[in-house]
C-alpha atoms as a PDB file:
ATOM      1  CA  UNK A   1     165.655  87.545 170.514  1.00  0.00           C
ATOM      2  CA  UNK A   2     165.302  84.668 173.074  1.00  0.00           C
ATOM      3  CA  UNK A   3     168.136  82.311 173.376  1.00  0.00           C
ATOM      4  CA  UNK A   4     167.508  78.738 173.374  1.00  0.00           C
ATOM      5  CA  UNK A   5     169.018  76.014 175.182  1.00  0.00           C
ATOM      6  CA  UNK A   6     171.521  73.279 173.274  1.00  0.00           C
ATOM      7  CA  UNK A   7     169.822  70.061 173.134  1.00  0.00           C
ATOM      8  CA  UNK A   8     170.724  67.144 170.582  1.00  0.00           C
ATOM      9  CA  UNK A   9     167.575  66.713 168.791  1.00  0.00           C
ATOM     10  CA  UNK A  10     167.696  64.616 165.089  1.00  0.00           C
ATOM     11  CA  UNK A  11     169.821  65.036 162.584  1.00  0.00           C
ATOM     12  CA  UNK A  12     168.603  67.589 159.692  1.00  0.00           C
ATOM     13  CA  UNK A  13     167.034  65.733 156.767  1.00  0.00           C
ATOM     14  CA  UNK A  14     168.703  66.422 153.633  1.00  0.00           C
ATOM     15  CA  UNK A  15     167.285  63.743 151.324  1.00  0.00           C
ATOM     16  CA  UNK A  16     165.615  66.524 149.354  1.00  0.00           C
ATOM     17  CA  UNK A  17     169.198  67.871 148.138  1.00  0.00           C
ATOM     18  CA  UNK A  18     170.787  66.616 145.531  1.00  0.00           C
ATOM     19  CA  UNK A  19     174.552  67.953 145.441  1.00  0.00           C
ATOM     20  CA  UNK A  20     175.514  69.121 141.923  1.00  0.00           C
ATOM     21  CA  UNK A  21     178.562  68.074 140.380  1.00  0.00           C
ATOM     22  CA  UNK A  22     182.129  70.173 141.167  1.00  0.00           C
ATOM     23  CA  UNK A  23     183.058  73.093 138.692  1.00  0.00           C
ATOM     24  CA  UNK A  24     184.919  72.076 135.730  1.00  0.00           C
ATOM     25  CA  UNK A  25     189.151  72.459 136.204  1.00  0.00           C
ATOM     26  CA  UNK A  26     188.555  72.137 139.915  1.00  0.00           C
ATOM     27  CA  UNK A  27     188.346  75.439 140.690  1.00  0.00           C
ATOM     28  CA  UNK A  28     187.785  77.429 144.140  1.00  0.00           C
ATOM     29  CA  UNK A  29     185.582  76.098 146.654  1.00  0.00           C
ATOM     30  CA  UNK A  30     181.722  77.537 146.004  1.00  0.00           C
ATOM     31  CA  UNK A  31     180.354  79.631 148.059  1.00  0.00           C
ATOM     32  CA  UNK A  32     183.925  81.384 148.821  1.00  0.00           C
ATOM     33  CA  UNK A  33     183.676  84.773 147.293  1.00  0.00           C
ATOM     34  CA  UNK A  34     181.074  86.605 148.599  1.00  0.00           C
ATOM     35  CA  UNK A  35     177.442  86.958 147.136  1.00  0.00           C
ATOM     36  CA  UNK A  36     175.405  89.049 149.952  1.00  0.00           C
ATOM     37  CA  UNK A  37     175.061  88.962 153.452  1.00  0.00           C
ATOM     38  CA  UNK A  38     178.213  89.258 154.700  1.00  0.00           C
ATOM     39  CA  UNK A  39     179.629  85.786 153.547  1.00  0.00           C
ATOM     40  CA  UNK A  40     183.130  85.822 152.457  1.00  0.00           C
ATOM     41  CA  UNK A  41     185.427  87.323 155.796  1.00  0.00           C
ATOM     42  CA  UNK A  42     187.483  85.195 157.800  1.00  0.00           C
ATOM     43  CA  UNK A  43     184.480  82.752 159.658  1.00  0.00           C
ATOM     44  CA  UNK A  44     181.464  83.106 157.115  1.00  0.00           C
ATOM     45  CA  UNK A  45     180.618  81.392 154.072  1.00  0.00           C
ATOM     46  CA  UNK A  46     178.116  81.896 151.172  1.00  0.00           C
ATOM     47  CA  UNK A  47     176.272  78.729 151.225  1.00  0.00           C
ATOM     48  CA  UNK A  48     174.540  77.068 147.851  1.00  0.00           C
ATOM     49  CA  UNK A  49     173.541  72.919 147.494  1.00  0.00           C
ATOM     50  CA  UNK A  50     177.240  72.203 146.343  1.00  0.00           C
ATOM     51  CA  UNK A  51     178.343  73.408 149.779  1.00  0.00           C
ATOM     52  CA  UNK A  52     175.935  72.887 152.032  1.00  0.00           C
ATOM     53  CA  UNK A  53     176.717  69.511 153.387  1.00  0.00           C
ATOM     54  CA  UNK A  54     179.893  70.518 153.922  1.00  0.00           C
ATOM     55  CA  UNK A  55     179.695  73.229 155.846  1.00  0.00           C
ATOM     56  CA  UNK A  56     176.734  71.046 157.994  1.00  0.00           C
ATOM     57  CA  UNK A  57     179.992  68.876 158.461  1.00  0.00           C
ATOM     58  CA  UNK A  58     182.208  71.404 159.887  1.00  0.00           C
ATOM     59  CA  UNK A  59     179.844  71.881 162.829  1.00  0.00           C
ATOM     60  CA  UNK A  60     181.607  68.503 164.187  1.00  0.00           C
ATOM     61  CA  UNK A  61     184.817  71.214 165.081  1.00  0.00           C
ATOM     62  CA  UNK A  62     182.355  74.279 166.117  1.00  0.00           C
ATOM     63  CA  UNK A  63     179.389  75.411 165.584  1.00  0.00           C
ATOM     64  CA  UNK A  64     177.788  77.059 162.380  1.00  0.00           C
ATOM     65  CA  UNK A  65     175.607  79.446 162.413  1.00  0.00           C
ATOM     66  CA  UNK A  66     172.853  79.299 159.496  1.00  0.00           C
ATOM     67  CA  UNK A  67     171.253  82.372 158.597  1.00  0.00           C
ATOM     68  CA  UNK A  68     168.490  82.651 156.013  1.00  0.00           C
ATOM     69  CA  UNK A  69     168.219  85.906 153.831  1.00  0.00           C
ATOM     70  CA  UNK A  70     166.150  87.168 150.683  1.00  0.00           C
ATOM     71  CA  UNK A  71     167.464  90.377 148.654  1.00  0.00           C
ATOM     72  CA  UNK A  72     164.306  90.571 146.992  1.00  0.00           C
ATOM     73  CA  UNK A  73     161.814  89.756 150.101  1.00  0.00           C
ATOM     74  CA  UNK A  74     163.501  91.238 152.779  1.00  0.00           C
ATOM     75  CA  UNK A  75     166.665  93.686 152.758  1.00  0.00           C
ATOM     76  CA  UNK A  76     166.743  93.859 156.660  1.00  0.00           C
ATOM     77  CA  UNK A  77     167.656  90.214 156.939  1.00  0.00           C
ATOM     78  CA  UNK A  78     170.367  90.224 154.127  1.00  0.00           C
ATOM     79  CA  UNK A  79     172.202  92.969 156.717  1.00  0.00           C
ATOM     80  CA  UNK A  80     171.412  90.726 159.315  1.00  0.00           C
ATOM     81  CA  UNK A  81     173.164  87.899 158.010  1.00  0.00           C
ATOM     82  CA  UNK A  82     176.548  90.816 157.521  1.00  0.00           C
ATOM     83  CA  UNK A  83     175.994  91.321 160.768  1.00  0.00           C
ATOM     84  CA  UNK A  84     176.120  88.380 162.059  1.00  0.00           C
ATOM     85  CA  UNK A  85     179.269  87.557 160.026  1.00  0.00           C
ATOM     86  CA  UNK A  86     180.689  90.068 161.092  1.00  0.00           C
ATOM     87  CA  UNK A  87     180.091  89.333 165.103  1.00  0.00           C
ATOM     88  CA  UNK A  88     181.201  85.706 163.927  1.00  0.00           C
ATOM     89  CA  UNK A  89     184.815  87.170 163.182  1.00  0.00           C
ATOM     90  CA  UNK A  90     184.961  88.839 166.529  1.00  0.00           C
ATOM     91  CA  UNK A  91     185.099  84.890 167.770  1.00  0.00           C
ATOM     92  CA  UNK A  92     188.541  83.812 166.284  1.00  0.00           C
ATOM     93  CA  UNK A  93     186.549  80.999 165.363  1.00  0.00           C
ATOM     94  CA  UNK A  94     184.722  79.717 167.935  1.00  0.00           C
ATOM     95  CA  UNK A  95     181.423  79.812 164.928  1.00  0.00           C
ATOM     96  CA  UNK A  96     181.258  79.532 161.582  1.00  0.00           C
ATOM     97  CA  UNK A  97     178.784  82.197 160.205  1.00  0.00           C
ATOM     98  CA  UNK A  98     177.038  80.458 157.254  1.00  0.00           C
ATOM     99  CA  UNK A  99     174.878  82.269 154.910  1.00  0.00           C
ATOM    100  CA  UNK A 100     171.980  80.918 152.937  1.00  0.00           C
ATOM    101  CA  UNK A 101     170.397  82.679 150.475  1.00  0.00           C
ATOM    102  CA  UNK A 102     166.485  81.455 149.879  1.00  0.00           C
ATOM    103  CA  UNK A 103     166.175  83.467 146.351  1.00  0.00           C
ATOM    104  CA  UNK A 104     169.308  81.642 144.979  1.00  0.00           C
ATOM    105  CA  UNK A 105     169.186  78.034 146.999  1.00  0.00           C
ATOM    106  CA  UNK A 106     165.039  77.215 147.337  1.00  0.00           C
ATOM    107  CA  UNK A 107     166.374  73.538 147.650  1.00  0.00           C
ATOM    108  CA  UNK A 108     167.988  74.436 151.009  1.00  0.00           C
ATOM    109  CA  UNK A 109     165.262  76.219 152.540  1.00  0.00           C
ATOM    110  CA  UNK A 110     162.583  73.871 151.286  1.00  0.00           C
ATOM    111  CA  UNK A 111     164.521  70.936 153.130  1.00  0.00           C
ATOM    112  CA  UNK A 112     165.101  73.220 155.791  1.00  0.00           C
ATOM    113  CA  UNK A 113     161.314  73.766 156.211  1.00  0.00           C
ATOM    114  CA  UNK A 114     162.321  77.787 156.443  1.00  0.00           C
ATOM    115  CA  UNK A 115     158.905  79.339 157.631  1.00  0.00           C
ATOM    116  CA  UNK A 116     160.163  83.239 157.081  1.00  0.00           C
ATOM    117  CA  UNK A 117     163.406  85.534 156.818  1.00  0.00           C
ATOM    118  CA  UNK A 118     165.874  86.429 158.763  1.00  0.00           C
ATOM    119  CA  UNK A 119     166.097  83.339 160.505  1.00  0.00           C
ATOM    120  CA  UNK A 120     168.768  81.827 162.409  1.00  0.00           C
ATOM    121  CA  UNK A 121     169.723  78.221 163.210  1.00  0.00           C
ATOM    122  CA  UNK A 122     172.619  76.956 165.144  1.00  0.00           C
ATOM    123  CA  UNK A 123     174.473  74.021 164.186  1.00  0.00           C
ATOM    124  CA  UNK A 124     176.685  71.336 166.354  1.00  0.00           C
ATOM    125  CA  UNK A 125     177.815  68.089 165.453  1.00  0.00           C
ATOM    126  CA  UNK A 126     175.665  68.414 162.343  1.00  0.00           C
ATOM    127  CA  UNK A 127     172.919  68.747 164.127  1.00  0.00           C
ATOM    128  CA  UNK A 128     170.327  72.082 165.390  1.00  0.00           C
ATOM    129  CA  UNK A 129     171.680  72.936 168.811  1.00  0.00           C
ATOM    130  CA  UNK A 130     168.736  75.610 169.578  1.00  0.00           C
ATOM    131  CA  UNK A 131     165.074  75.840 167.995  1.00  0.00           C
ATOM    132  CA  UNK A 132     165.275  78.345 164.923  1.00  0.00           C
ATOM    133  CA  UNK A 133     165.289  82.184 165.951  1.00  0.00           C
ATOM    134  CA  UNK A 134     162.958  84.106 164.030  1.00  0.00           C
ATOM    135  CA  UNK A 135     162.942  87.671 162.857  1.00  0.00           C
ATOM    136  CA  UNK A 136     165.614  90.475 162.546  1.00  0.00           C
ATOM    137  CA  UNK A 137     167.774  91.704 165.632  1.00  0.00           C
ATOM    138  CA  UNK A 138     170.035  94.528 166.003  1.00  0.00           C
ATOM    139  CA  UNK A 139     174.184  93.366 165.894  1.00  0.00           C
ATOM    140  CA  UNK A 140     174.221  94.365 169.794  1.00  0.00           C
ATOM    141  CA  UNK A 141     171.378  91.701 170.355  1.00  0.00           C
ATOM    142  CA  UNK A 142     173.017  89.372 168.236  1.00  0.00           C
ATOM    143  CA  UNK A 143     176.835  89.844 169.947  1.00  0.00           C
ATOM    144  CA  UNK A 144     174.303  89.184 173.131  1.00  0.00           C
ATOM    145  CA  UNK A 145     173.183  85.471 171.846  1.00  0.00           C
ATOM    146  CA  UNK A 146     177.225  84.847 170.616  1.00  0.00           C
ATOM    147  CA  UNK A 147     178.374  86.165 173.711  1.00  0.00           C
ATOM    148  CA  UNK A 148     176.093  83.473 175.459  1.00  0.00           C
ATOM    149  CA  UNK A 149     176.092  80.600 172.959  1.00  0.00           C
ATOM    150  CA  UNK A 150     179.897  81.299 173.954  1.00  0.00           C
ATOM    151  CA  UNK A 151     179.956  80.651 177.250  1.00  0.00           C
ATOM    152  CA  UNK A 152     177.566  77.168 177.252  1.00  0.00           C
ATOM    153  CA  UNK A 153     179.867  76.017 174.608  1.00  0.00           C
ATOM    154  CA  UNK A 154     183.117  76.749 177.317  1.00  0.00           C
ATOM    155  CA  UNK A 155     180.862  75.118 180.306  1.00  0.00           C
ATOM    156  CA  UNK A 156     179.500  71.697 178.426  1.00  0.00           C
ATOM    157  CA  UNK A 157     183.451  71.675 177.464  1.00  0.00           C
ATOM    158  CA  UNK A 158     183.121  72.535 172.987  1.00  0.00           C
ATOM    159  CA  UNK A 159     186.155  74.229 172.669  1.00  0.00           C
ATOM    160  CA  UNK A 160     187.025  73.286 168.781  1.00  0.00           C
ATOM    161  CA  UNK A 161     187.924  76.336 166.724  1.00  0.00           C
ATOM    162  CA  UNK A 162     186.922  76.750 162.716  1.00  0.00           C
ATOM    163  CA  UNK A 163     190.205  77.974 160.547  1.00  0.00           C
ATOM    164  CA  UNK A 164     190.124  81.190 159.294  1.00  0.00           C
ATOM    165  CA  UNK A 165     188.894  81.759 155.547  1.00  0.00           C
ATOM    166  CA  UNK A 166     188.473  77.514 155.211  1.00  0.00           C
ATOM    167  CA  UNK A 167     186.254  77.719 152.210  1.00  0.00           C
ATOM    168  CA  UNK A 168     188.216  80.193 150.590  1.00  0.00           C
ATOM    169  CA  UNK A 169     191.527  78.713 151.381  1.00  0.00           C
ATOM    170  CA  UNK A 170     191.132  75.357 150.002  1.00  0.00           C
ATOM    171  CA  UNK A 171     190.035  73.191 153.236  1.00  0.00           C
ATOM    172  CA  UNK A 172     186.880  72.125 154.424  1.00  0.00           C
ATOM    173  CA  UNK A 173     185.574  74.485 156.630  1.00  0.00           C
ATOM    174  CA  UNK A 174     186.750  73.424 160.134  1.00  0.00           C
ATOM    175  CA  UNK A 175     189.571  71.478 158.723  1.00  0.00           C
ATOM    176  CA  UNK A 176     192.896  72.390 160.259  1.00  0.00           C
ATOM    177  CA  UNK A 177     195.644  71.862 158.153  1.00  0.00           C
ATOM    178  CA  UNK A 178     197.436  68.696 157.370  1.00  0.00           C
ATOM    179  CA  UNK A 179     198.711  67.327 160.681  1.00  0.00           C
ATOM    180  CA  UNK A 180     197.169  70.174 162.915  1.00  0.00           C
ATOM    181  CA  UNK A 181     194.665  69.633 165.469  1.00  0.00           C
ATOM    182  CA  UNK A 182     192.169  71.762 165.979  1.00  0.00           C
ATOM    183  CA  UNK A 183     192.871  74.890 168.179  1.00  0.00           C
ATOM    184  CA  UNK A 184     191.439  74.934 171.506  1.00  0.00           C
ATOM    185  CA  UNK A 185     192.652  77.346 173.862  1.00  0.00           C
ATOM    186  CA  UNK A 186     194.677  75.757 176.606  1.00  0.00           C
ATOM    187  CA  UNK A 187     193.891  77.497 179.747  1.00  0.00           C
ATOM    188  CA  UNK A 188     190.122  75.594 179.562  1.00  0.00           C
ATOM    189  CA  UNK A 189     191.311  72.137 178.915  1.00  0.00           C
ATOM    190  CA  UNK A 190     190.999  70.647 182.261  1.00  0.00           C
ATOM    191  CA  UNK A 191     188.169  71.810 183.070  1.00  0.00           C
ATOM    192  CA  UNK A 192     186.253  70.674 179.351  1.00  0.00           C
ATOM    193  CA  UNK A 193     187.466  67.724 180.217  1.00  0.00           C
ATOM    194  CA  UNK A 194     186.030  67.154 183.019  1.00  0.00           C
ATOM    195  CA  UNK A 195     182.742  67.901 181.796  1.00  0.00           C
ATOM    196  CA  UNK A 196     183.306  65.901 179.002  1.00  0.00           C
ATOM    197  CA  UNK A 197     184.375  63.057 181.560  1.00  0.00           C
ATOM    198  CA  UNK A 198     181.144  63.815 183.801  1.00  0.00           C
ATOM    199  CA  UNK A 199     182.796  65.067 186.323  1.00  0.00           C
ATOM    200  CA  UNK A 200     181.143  68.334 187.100  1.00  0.00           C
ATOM    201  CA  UNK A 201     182.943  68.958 190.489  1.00  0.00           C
ATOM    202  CA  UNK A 202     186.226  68.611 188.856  1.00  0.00           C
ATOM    203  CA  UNK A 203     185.079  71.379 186.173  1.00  0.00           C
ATOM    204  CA  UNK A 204     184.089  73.636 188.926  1.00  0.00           C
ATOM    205  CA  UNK A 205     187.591  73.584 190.836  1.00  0.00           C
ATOM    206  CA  UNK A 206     189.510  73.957 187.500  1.00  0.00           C
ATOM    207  CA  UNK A 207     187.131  76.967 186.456  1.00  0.00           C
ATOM    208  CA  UNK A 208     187.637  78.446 190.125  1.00  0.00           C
ATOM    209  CA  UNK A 209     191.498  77.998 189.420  1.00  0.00           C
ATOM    210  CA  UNK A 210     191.020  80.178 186.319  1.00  0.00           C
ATOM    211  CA  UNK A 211     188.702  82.939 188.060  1.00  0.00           C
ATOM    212  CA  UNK A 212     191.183  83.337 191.296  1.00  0.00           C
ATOM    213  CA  UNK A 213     194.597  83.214 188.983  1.00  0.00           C
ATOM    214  CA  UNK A 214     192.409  86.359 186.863  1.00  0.00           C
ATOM    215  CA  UNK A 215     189.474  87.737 188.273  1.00  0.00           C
ATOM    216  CA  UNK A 216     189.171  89.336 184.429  1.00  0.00           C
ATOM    217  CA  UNK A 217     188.434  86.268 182.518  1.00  0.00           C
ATOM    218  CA  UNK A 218     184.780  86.354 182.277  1.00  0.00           C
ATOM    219  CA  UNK A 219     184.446  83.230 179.854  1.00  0.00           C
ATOM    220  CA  UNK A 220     185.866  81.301 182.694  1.00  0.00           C
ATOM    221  CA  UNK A 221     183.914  83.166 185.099  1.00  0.00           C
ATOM    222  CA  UNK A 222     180.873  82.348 182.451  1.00  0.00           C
ATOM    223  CA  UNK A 223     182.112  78.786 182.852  1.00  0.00           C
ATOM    224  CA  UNK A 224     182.163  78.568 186.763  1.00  0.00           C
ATOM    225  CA  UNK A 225     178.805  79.822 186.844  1.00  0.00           C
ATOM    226  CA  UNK A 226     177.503  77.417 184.437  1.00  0.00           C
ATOM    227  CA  UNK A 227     179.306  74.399 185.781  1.00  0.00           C
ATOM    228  CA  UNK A 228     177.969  75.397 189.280  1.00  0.00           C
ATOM    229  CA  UNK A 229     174.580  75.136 188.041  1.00  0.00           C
ATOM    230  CA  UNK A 230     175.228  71.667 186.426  1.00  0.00           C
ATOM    231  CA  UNK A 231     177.033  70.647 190.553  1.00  0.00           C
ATOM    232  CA  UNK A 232     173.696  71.802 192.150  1.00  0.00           C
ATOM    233  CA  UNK A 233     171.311  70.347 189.341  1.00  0.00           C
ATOM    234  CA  UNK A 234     173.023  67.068 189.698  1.00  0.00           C
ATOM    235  CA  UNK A 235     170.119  64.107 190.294  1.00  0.00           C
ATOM    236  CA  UNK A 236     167.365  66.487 191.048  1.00  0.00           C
ATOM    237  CA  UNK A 237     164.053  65.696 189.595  1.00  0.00           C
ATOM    238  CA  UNK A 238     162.870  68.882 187.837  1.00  0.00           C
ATOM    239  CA  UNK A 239     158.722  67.632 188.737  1.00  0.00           C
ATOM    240  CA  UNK A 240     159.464  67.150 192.182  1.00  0.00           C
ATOM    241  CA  UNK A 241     161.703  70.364 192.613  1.00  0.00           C
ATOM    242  CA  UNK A 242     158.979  72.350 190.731  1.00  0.00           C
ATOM    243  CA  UNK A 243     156.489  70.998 193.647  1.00  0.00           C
ATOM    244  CA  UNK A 244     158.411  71.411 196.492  1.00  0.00           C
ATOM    245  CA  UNK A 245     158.714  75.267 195.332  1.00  0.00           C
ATOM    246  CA  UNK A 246     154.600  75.518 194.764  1.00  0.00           C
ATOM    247  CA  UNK A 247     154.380  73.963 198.003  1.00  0.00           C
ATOM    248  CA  UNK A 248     156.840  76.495 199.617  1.00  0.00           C
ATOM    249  CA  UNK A 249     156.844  79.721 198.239  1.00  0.00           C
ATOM    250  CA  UNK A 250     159.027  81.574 200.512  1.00  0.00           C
ATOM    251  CA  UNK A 251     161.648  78.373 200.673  1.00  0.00           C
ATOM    252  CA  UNK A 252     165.289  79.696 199.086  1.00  0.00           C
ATOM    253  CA  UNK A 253     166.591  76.608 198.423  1.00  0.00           C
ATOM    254  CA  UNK A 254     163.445  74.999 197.051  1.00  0.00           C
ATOM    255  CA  UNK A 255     162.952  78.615 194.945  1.00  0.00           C
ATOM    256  CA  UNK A 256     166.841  78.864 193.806  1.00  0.00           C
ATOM    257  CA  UNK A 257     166.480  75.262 192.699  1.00  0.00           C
ATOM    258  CA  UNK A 258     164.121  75.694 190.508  1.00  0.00           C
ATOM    259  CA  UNK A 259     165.505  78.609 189.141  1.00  0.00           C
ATOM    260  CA  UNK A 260     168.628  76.403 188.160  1.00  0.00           C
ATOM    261  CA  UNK A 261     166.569  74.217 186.526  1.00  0.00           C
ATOM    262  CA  UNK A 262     164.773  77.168 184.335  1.00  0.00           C
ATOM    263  CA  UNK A 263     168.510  77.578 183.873  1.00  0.00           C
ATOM    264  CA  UNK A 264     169.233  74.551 181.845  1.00  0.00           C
ATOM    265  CA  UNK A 265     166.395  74.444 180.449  1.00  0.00           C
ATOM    266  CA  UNK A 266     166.603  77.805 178.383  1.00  0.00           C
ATOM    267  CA  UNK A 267     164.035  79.343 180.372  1.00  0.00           C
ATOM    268  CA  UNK A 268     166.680  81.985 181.059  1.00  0.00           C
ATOM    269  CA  UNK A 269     163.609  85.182 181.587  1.00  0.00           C
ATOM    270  CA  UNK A 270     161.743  82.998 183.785  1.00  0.00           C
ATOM    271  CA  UNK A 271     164.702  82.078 186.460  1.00  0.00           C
ATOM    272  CA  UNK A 272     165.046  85.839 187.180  1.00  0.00           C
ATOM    273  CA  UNK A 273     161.709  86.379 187.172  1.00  0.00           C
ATOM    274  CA  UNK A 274     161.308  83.852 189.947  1.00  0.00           C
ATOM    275  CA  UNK A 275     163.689  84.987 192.179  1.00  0.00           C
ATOM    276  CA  UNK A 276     163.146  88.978 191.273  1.00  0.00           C
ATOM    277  CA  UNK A 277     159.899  88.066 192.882  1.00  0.00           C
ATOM    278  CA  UNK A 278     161.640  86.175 195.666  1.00  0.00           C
ATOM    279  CA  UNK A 279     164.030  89.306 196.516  1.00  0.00           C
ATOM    280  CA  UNK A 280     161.104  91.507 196.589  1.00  0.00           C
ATOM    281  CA  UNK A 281     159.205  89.240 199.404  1.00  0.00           C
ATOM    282  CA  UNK A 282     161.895  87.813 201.393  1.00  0.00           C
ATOM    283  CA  UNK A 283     163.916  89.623 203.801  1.00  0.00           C
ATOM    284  CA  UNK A 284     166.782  89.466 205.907  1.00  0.00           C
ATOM    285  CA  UNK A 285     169.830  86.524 204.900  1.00  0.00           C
ATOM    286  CA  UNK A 286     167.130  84.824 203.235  1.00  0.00           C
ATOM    287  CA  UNK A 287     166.655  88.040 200.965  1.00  0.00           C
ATOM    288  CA  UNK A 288     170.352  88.777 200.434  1.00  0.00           C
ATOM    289  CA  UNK A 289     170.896  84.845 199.775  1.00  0.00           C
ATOM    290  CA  UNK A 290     168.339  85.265 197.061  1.00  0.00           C
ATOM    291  CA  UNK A 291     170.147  88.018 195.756  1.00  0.00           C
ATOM    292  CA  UNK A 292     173.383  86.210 195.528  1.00  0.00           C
ATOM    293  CA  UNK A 293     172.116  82.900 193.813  1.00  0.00           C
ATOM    294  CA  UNK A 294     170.691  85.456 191.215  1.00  0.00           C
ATOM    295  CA  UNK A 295     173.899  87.133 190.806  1.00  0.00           C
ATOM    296  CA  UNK A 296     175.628  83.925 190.257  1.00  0.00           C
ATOM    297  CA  UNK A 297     172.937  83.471 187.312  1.00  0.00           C
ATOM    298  CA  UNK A 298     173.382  86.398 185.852  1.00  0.00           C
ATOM    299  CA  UNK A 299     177.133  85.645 185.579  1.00  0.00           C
ATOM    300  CA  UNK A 300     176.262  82.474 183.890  1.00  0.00           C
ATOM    301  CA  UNK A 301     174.729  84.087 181.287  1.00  0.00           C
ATOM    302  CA  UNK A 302     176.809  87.247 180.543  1.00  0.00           C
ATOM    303  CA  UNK A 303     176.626  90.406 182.232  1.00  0.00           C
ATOM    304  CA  UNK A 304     176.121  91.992 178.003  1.00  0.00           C
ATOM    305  CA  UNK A 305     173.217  89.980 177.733  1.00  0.00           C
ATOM    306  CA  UNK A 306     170.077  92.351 177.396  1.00  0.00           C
ATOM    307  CA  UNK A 307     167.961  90.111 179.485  1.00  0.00           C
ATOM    308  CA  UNK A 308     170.817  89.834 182.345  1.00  0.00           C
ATOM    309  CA  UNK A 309     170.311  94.308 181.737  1.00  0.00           C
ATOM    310  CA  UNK A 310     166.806  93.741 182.323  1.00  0.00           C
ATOM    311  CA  UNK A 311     167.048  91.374 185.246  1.00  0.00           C
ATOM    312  CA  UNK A 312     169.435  94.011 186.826  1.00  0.00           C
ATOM    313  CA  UNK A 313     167.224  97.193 186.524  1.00  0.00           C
ATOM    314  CA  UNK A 314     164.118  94.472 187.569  1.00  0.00           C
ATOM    315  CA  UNK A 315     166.015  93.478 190.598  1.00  0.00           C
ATOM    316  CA  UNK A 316     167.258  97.101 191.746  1.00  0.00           C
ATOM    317  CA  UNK A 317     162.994  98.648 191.795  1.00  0.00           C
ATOM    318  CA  UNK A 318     162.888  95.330 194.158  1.00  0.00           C
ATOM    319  CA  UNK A 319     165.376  95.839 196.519  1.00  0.00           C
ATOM    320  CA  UNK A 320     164.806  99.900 196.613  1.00  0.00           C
END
């Protein structure tokens, strides 16, 4: 499963739903008892056209993640969408996993445009955050893409938290209750802010504040990483850093450059790849500088991910 970047593209479309009516006597919030795939534990919701605009509305506290399922078409993507309800609760909130069930809700997944099951779409500010991911994945894989969505969301400073069982509690999922705010964990504050406030070398000294005071916190070790590509990506102009690295093969800096800019752009595969290949020419401090700018990346994006395992075993045949 390849991760994609966030972006902001437009808002989803949803003039083809019509939302039905509430039950008569005002009763439980639909979608809150469980109906396949995993929907009804502390962060994941069944999802029908009564709800769905809702739950597209509590992506403004954290994200949602939409996962599409058929019973009848395709049994391995109803278990996906348990498991990735299930590697939602391991997040205290940090995602919402929302499951959408084509068979029972056509309406959704014609508006949707839904090209096959399992498919997975992530939701911020009521918006997609990454292109749909197609096709089933193992829960390791997709602990891998939380684990990473994770620590973007800590480095471009969205710390909102969903409440436990929202939907089945009475509240709007993402609501906190009646004079709460929502929870964001403390210790990240400054430096979200910072990024929020544009000030990426203020995000990177709070983040290194986090990493010295413990060395064990890998989401803000995650978030120095990430922040220190957004310091070194600051004003560069991705078509002229792209040519200055055709031009100069063998340059670090106009190689490790680039590979920041892969970075941010998603192209996660390709930014090892580049400097794999650099570590495998270059030798000497420019070699072991290589080595460490790749390092950092890896960091970035999670030493769990499988493509950060990859990159490892890929850059150990080039050093030995």
């Amino acid at each position: 499963m390849t991760q994609q970047p966030f972006t902001r593209p437009g808002a989803i479309d949803l003039s083809a739903l019509k939302r039905p009516a509430p039950p008569a006597g005002g009763g439980s919030t639909p979608g809150a008892a469980s109906s396949g795939g995993g929907a009804g534990s502390a962060y994941s919701v069944t999802v029908d056209e009564s709800n769905f605009q809702t739950v597209l509305e509590s992506s403004m506290t954290a994200p949602v993640v939409l996962v599409f399922h058929s019973p009848s078409q395709s049994p391995e993507s109803t278990q996906m969408a348990a498991d990735v309800a299930q590697a939602a609760d391991e997040y205290d909130g940090r995602f919402l996993a929302a499951s959408i069930d084509v068979d029972a809700s056509p309406q959704i997944a014609q508006a949707m445009q839904i090209p096959q099951v399992p498919l997975m779409l992530v939701i911020v500010d009521g918006r997609p955050a990454t292109q749909p991911i197609p096709g089933a994945a193992p829960i390791d894989d997709i602990r891998a893409m939380f684990n990473q969505l994770a620590q973007q969301l800590t480095a471009q400073g969205i710390a909102g938290r969903h409440q436990p069982n929202a939907f089945g509690g009475g509240a709007a999922a993402g609501e906190a209750a009646e004079g709460e705010e929502p929870e964001v964990d403390p210790r990240y504050a400054p430096a979200q802010d910072a990024l929020a406030a544009g000030d990426v070398d203020q995000a990177v000294a709070e983040y290194q504040k986090l990493v010295e005071a413990n060395p064990a916190d890998h989401e803000a070790a995650a978030g120095l990483a990430m922040a220190k590509v957004l310091q070194r990506t600051q004003g560069v102009d991705l078509n002229e850093a792209r040519a200055a690295a055709a031009a100069a093969p063998d340059d670090v800096d106009a190689q490790t450059m680039v590979a920041d800019m892969d970075m941010l752009g998603g192209h996660v595969e390709d930014a090892f790849a580049r400097l794999i290949e650099l570590v495998r020419r270059a030798s000497g401090k420019d070699r072991d500088r290589a080595r460490e700018h790749l390092l950092g990346l890896f960091g970035a994006v999670g030493n769990d991910d499988p493509r950060v395992l990859k990159g490892r075993q890929a850059l150990a045949s080039a050093l030995f």
